[in-house]
PDB file of N, CA and C in Angstrom:
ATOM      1  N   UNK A   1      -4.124  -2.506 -10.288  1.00  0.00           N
ATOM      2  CA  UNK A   1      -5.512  -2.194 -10.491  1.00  0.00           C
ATOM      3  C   UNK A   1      -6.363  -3.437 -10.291  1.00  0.00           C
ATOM      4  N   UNK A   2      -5.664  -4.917 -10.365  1.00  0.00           N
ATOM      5  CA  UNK A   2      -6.759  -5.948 -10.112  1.00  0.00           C
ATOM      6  C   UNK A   2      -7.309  -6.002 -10.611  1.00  0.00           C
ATOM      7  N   UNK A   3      -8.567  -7.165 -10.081  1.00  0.00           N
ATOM      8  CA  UNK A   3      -9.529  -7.570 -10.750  1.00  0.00           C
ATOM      9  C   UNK A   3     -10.867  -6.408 -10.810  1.00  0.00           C
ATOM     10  N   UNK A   4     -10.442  -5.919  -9.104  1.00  0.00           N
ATOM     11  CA  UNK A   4     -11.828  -4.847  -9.028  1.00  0.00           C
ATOM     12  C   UNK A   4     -11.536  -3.181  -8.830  1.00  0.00           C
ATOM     13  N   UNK A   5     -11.342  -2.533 -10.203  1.00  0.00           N
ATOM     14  CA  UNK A   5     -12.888  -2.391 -11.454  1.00  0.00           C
ATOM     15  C   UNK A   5     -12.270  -3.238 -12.386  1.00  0.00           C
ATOM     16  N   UNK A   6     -11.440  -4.258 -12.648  1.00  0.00           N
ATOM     17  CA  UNK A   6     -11.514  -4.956 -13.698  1.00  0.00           C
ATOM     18  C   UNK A   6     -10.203  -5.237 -14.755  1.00  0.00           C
ATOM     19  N   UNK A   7      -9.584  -4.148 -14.571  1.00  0.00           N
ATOM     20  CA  UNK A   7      -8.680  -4.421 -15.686  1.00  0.00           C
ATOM     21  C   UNK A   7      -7.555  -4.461 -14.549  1.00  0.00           C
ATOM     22  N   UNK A   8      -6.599  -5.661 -15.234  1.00  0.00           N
ATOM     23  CA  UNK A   8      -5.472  -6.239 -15.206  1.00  0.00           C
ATOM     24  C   UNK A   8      -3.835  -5.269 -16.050  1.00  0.00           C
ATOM     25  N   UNK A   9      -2.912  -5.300 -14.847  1.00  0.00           N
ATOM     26  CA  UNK A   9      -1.680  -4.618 -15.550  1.00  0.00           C
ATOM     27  C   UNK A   9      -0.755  -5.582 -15.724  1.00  0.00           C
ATOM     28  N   UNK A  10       0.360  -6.343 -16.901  1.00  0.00           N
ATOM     29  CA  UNK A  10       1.045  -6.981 -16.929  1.00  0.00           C
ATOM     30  C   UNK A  10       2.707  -6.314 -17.279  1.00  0.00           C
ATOM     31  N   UNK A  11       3.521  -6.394 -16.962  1.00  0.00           N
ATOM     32  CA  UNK A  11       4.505  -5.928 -17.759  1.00  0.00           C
ATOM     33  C   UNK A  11       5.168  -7.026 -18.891  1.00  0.00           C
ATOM     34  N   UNK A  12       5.104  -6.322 -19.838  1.00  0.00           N
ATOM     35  CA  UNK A  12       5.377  -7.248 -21.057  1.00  0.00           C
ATOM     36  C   UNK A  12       7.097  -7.193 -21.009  1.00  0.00           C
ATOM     37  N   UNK A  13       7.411  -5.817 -20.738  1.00  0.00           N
ATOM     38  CA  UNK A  13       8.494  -6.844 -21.096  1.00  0.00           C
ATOM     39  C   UNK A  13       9.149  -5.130 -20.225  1.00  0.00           C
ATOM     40  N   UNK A  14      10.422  -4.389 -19.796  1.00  0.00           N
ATOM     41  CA  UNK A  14      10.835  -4.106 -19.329  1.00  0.00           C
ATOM     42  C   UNK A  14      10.075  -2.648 -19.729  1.00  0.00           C
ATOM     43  N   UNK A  15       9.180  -1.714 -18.917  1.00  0.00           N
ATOM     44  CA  UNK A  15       9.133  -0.704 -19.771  1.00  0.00           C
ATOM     45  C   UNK A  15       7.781  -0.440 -20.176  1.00  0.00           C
ATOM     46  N   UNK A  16       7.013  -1.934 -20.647  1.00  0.00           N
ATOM     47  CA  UNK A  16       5.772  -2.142 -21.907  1.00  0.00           C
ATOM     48  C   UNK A  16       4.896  -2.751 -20.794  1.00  0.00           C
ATOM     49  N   UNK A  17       3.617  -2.187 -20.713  1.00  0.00           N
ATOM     50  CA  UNK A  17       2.906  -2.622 -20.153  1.00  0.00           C
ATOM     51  C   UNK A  17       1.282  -2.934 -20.798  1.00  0.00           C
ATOM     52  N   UNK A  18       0.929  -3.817 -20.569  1.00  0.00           N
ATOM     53  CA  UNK A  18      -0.636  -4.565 -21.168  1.00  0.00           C
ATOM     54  C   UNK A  18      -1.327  -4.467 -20.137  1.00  0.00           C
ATOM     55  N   UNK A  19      -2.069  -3.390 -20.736  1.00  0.00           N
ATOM     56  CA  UNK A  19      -3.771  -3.505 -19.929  1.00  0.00           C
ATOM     57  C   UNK A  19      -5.084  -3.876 -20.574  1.00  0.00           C
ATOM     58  N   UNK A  20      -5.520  -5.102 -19.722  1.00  0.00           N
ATOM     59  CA  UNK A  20      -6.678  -5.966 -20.362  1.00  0.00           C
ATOM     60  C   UNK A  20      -7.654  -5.772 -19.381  1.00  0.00           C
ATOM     61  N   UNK A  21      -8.798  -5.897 -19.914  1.00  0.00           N
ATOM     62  CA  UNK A  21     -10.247  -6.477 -18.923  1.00  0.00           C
ATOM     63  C   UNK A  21     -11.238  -5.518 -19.467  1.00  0.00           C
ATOM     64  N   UNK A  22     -11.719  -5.724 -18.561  1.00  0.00           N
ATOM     65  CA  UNK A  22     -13.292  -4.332 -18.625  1.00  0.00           C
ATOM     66  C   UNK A  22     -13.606  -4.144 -17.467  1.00  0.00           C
ATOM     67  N   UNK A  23     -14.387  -2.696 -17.712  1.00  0.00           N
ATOM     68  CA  UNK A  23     -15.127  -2.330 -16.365  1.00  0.00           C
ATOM     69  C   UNK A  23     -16.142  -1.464 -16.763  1.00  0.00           C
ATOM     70  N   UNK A  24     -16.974  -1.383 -15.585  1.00  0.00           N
ATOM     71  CA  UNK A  24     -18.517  -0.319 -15.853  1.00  0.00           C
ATOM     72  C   UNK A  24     -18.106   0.701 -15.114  1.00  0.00           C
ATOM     73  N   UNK A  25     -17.173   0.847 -14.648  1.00  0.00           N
ATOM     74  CA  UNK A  25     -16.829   1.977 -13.804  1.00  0.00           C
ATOM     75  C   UNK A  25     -15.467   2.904 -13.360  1.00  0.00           C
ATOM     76  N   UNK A  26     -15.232   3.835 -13.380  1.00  0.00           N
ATOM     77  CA  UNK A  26     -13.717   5.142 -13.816  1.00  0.00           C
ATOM     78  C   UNK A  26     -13.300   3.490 -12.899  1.00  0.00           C
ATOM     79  N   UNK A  27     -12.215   3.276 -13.874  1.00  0.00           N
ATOM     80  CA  UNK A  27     -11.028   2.673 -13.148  1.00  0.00           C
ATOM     81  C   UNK A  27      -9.983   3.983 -11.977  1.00  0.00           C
ATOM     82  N   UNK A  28     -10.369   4.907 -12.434  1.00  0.00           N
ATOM     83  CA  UNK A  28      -9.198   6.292 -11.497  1.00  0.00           C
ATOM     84  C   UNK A  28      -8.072   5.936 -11.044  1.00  0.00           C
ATOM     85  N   UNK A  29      -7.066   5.641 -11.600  1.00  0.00           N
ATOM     86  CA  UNK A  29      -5.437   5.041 -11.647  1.00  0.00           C
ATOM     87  C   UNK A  29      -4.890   6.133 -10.827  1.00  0.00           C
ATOM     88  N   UNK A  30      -4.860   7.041 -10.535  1.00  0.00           N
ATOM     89  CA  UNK A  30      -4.411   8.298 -10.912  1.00  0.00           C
ATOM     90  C   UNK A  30      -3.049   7.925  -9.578  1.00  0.00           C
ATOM     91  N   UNK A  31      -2.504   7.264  -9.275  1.00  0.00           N
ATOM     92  CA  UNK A  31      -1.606   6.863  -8.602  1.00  0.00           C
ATOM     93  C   UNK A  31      -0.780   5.236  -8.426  1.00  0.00           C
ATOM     94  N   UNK A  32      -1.787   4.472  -9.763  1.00  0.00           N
ATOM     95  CA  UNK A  32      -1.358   3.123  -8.771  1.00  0.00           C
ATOM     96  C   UNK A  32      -0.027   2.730  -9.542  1.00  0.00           C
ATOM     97  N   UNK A  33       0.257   3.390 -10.767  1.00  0.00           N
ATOM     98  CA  UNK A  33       1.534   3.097 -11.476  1.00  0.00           C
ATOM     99  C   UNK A  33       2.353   4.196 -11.797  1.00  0.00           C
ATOM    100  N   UNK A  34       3.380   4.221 -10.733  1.00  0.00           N
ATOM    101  CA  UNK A  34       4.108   5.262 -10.821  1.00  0.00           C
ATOM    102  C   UNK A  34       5.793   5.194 -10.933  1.00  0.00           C
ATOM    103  N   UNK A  35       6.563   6.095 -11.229  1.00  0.00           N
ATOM    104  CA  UNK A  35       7.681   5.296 -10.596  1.00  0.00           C
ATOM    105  C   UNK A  35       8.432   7.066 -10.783  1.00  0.00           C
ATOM    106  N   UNK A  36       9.900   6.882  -9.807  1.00  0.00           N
ATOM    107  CA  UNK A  36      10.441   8.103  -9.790  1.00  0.00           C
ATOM    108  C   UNK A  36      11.870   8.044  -9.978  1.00  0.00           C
ATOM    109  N   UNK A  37      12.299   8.937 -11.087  1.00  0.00           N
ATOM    110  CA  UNK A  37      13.710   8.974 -11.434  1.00  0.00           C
ATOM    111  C   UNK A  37      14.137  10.058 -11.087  1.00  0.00           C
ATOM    112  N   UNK A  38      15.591  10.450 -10.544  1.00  0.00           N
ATOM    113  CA  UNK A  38      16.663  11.370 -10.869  1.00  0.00           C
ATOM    114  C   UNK A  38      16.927  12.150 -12.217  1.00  0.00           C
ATOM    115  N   UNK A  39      16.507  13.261 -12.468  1.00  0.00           N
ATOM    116  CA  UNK A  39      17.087  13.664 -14.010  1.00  0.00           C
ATOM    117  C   UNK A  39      18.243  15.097 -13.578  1.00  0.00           C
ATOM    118  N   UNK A  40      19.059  14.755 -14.856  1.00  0.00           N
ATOM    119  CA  UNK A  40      20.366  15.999 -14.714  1.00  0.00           C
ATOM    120  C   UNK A  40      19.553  17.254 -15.199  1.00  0.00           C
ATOM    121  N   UNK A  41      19.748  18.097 -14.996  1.00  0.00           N
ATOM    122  CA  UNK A  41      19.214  19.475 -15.650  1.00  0.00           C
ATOM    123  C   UNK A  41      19.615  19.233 -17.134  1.00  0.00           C
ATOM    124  N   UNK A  42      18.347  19.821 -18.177  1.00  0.00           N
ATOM    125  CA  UNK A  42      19.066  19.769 -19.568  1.00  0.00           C
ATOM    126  C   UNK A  42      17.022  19.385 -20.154  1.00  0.00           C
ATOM    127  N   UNK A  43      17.277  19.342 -21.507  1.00  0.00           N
ATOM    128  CA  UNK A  43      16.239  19.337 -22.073  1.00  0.00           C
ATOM    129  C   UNK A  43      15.544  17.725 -22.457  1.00  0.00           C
ATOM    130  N   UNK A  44      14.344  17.453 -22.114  1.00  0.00           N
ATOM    131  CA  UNK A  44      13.909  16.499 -22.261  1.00  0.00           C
ATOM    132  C   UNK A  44      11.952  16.325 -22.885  1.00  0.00           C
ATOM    133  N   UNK A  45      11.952  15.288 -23.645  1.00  0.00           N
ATOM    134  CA  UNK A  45      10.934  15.064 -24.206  1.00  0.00           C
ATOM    135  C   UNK A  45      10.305  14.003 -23.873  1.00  0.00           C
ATOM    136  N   UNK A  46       8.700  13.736 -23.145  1.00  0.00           N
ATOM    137  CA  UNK A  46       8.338  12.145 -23.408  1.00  0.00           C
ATOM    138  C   UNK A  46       7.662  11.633 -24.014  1.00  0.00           C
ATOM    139  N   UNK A  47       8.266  10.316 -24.586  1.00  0.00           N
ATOM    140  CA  UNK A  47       7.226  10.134 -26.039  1.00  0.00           C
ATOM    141  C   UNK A  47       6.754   8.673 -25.752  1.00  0.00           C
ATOM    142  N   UNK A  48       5.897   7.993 -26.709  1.00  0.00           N
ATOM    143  CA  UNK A  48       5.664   6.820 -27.246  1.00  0.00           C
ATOM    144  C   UNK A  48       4.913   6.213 -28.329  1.00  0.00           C
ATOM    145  N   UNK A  49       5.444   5.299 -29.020  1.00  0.00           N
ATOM    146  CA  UNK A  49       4.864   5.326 -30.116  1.00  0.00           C
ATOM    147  C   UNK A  49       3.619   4.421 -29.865  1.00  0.00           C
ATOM    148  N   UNK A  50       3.279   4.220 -29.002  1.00  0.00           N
ATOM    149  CA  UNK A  50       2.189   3.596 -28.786  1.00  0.00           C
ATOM    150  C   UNK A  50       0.770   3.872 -27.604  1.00  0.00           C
ATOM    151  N   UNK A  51       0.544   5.591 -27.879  1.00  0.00           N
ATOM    152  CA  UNK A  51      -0.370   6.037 -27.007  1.00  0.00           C
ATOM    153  C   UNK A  51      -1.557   5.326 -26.806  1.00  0.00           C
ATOM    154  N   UNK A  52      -2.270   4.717 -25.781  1.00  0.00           N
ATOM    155  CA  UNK A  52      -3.296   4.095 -25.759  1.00  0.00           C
ATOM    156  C   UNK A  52      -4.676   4.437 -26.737  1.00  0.00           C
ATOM    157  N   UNK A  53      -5.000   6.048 -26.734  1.00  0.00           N
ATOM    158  CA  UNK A  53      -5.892   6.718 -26.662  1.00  0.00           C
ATOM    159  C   UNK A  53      -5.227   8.402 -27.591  1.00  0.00           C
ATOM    160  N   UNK A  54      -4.428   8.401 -27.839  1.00  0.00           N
ATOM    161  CA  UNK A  54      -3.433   9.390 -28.217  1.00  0.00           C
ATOM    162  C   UNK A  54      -2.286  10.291 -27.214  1.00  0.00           C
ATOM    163  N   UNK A  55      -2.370  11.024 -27.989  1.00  0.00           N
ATOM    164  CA  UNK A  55      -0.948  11.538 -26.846  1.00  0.00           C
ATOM    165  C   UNK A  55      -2.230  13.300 -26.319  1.00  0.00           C
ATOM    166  N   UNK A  56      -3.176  13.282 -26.527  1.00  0.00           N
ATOM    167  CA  UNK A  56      -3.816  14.015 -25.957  1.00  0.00           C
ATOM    168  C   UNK A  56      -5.041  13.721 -25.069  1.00  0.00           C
ATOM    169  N   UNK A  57      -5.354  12.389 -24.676  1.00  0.00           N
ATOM    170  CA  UNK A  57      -6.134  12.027 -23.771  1.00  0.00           C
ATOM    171  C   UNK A  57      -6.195  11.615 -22.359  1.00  0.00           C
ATOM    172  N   UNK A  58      -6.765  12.519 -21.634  1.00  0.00           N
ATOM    173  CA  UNK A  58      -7.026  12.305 -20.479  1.00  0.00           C
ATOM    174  C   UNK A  58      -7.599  10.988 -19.831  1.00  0.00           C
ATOM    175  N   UNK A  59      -7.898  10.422 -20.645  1.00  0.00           N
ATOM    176  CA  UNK A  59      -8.378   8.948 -20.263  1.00  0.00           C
ATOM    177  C   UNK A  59      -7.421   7.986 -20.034  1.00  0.00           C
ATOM    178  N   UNK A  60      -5.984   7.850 -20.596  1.00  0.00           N
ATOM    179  CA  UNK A  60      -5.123   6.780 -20.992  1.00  0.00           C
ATOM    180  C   UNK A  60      -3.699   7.380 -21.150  1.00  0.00           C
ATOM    181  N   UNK A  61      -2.759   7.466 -19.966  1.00  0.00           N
ATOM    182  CA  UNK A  61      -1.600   8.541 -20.683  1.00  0.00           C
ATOM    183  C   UNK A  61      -0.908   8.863 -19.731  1.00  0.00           C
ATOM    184  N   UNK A  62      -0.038   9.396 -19.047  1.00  0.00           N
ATOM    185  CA  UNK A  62       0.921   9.681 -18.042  1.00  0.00           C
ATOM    186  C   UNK A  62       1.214  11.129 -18.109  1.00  0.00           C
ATOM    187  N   UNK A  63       1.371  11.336 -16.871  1.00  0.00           N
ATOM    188  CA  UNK A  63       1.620  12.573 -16.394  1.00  0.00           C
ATOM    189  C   UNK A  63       2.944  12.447 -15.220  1.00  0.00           C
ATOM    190  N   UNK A  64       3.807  13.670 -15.392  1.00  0.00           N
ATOM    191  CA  UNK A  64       4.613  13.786 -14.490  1.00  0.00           C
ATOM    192  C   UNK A  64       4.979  15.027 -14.032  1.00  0.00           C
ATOM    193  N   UNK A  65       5.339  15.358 -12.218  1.00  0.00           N
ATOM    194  CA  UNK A  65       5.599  16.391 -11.964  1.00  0.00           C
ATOM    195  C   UNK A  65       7.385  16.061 -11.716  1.00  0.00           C
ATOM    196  N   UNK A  66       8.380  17.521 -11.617  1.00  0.00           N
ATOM    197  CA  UNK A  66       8.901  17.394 -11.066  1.00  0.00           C
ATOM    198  C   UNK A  66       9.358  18.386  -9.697  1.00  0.00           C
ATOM    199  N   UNK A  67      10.379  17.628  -8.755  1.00  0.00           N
ATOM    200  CA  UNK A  67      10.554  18.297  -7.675  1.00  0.00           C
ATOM    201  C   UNK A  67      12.019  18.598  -8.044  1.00  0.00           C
ATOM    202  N   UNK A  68      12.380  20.118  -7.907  1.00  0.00           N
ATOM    203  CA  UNK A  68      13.673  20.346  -8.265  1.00  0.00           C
ATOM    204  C   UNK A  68      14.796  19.989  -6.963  1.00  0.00           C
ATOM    205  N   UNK A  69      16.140  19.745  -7.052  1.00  0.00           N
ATOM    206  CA  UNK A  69      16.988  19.597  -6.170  1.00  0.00           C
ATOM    207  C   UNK A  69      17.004  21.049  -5.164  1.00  0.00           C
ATOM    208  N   UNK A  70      16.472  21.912  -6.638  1.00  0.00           N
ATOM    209  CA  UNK A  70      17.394  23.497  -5.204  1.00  0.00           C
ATOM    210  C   UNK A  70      16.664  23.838  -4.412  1.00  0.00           C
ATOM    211  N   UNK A  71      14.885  22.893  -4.329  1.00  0.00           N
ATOM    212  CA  UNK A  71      14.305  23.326  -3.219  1.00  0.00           C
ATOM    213  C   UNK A  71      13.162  23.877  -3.823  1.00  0.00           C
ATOM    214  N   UNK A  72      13.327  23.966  -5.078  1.00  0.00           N
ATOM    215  CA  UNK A  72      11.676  25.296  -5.746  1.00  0.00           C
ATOM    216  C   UNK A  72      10.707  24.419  -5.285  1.00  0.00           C
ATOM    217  N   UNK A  73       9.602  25.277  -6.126  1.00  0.00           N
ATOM    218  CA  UNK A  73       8.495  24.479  -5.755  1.00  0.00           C
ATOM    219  C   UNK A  73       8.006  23.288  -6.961  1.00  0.00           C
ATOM    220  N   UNK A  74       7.459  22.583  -6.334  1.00  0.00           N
ATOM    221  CA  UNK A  74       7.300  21.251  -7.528  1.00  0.00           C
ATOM    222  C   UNK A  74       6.279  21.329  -8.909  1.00  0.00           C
ATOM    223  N   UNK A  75       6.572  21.293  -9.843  1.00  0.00           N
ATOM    224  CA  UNK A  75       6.044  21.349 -10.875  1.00  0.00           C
ATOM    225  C   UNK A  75       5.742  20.315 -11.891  1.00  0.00           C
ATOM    226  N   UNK A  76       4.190  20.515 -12.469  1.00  0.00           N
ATOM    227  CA  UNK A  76       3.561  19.327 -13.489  1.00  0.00           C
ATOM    228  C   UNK A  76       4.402  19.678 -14.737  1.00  0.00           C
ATOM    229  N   UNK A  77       5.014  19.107 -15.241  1.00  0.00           N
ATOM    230  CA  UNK A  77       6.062  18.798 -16.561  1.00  0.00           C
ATOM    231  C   UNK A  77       5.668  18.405 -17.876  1.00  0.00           C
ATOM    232  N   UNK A  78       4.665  17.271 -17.776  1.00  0.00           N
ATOM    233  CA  UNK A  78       5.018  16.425 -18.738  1.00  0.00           C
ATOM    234  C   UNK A  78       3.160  15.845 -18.570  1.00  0.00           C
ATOM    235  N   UNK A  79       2.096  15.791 -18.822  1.00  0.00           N
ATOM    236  CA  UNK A  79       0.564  15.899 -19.285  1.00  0.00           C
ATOM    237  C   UNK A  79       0.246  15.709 -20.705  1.00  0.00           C
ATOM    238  N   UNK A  80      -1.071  15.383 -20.772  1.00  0.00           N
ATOM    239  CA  UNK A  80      -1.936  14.783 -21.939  1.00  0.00           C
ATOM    240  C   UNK A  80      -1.747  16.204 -22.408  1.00  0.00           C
ATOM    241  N   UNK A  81      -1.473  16.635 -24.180  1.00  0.00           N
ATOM    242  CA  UNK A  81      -1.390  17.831 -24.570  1.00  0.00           C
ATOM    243  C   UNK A  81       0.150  18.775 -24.509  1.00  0.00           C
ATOM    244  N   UNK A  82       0.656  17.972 -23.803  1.00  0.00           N
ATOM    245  CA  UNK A  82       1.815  18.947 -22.886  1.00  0.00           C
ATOM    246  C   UNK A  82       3.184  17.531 -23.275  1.00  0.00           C
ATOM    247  N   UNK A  83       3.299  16.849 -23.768  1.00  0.00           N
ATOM    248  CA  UNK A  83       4.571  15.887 -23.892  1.00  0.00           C
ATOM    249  C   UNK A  83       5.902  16.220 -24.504  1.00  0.00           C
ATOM    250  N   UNK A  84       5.847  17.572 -25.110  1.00  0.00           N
ATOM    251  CA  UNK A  84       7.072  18.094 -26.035  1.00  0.00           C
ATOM    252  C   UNK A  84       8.390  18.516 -25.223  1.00  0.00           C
ATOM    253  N   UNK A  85       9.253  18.857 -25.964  1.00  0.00           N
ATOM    254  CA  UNK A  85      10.347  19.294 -25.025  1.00  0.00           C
ATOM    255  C   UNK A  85       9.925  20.251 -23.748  1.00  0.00           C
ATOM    256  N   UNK A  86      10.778  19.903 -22.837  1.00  0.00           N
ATOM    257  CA  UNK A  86      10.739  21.200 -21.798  1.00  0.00           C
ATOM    258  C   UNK A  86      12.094  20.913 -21.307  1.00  0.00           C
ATOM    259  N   UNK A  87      12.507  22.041 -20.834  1.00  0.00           N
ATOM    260  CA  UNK A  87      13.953  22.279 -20.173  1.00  0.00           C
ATOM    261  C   UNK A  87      13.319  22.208 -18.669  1.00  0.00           C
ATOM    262  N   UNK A  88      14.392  21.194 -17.945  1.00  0.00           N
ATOM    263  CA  UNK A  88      14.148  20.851 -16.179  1.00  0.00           C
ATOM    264  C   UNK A  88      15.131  20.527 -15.584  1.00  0.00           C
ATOM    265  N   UNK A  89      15.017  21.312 -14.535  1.00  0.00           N
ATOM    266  CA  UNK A  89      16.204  21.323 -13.388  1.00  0.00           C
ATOM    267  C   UNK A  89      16.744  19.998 -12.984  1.00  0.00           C
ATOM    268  N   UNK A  90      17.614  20.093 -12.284  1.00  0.00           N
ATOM    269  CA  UNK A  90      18.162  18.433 -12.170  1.00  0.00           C
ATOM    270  C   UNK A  90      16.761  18.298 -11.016  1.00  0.00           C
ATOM    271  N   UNK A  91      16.163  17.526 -10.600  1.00  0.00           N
ATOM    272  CA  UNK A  91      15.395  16.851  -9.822  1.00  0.00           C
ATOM    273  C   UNK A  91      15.027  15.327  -9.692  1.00  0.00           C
ATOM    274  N   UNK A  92      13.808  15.635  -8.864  1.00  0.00           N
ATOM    275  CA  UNK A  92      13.377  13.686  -8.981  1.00  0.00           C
ATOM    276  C   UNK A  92      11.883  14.263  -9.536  1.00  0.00           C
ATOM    277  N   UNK A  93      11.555  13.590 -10.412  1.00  0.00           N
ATOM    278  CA  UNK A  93      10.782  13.513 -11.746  1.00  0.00           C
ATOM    279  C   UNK A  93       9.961  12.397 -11.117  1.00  0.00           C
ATOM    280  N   UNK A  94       8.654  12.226 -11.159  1.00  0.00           N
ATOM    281  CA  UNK A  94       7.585  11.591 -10.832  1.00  0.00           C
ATOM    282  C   UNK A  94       6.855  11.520 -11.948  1.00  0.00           C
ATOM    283  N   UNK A  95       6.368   9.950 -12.228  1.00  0.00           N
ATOM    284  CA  UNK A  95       5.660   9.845 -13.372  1.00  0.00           C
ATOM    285  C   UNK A  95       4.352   8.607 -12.745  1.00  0.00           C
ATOM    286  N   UNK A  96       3.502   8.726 -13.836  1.00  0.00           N
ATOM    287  CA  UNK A  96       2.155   8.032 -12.992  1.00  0.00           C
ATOM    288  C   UNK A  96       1.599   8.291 -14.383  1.00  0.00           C
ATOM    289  N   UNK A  97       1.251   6.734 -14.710  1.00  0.00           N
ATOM    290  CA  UNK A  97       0.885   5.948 -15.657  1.00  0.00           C
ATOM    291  C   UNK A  97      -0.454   6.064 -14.961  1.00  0.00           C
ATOM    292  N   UNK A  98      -1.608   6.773 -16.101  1.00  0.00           N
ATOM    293  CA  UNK A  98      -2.833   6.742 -15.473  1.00  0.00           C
ATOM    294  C   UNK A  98      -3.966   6.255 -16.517  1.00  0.00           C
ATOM    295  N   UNK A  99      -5.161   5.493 -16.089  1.00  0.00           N
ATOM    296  CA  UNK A  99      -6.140   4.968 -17.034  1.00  0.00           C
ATOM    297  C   UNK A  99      -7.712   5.615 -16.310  1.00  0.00           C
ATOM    298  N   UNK A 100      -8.236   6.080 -16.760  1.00  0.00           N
ATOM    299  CA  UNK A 100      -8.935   6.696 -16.158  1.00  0.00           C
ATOM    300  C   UNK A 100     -10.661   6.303 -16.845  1.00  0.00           C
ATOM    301  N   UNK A 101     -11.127   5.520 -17.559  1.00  0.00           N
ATOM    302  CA  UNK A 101     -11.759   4.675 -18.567  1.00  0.00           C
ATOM    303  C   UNK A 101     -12.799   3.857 -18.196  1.00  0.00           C
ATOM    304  N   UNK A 102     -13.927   3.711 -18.636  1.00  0.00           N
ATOM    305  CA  UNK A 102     -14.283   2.728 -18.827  1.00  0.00           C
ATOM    306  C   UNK A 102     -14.873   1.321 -20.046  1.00  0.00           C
ATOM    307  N   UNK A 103     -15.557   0.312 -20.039  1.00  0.00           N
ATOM    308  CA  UNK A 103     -16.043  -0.378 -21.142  1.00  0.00           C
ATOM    309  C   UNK A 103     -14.546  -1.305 -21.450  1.00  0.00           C
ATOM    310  N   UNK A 104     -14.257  -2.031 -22.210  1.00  0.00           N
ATOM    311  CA  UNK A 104     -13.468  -2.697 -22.665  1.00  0.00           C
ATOM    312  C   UNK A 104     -11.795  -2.468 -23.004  1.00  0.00           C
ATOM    313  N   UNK A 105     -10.468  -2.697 -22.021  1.00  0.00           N
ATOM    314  CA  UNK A 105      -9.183  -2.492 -22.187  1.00  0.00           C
ATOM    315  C   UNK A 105      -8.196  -3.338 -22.964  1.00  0.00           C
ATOM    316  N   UNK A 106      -7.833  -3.257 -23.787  1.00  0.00           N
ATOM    317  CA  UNK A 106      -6.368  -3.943 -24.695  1.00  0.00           C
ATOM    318  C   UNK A 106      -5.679  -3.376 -25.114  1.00  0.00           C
ATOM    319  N   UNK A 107      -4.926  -2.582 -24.545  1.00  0.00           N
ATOM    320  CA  UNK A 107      -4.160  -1.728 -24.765  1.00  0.00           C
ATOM    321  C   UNK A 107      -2.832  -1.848 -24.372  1.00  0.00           C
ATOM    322  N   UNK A 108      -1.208  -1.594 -25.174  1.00  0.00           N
ATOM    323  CA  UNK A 108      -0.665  -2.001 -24.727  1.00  0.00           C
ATOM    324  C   UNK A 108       0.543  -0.406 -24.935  1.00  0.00           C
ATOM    325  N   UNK A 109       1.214  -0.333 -23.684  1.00  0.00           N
ATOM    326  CA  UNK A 109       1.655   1.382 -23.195  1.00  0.00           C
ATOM    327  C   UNK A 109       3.669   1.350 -23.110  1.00  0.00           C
ATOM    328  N   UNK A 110       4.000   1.985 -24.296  1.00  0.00           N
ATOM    329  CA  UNK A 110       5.719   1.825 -23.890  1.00  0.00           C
ATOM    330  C   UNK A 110       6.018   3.253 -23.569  1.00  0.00           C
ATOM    331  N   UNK A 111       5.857   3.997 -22.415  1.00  0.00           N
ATOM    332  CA  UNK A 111       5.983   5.424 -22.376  1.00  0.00           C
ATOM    333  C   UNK A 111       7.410   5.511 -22.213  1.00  0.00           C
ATOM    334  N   UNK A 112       8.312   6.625 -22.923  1.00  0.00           N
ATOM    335  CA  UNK A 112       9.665   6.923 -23.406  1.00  0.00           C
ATOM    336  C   UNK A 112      10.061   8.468 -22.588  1.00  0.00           C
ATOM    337  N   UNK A 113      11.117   8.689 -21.643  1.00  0.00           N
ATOM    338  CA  UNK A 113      11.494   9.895 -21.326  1.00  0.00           C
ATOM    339  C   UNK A 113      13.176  10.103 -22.363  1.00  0.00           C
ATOM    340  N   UNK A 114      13.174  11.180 -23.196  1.00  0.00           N
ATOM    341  CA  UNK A 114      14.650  11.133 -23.727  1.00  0.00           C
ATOM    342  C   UNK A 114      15.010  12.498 -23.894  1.00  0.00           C
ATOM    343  N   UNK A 115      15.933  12.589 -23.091  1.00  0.00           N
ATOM    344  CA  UNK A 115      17.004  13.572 -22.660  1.00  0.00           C
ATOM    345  C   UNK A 115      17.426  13.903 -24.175  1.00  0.00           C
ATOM    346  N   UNK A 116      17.326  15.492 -24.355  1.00  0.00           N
ATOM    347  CA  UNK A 116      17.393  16.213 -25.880  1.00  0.00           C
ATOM    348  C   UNK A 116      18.980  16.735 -25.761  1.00  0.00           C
ATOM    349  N   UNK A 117      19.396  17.543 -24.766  1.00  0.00           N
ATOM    350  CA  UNK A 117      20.726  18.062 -24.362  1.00  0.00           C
ATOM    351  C   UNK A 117      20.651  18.555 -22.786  1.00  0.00           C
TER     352      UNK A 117
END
């Protein structure tokens, strides 16, 4: 995200990420931190104990779709409001760390995916 609209991403430490700065204007992340895993079919939850903004805001929070192996069609999983268990096909799981905000950032983000059964 850079300097321009302002806020800075660091990884603190494997996982944990610090976002600092300010801006007067939607930072709109809505892609720049993403990353994509393999999951086995089976039940999974994503959590963290450290929601920027809560675990229901659209401003500060991650979202993920997934794409199943057998070919279905791809589906949003895991959203602001929406983080509780869901049962998912084995696929590749897309996640995207999004800040969507403006005015002043210090916030610091450990988002958690954990496989239930």
């Amino acid at each position: 995200m850079g300097a321009n609209p302002g806020i800075t991403v660091t990884e603190q430490s494997p996982g944990t990420y610090l976002f600092k700065g300010s801006t007067t204007k939607s930072v709109d992340s809505w892609v720049d931190l993403s990353v994509s895993v393999h999951v086995d079919a089976g039940t999974y939850t994503m959590d963290a104990s450290d929601w920027p903004l809560g675990n229901s805001s659209w401003l500060f929070g991650l979202q993920a779709t997934l794409t199943p192996d057998d070919g279905s069609k791809r589906t949003n999983v895991f959203a602001p409001r929406d983080y509780g268990p869901k049962t998912l096909k084995a696929g590749t799981l897309d996640c995207n760390i999004f800040i969507n905000t403006t005015g002043e950032v210090d916030k610091t983000f450990t988002p958690r995916l954990y496989k239930i059964d």
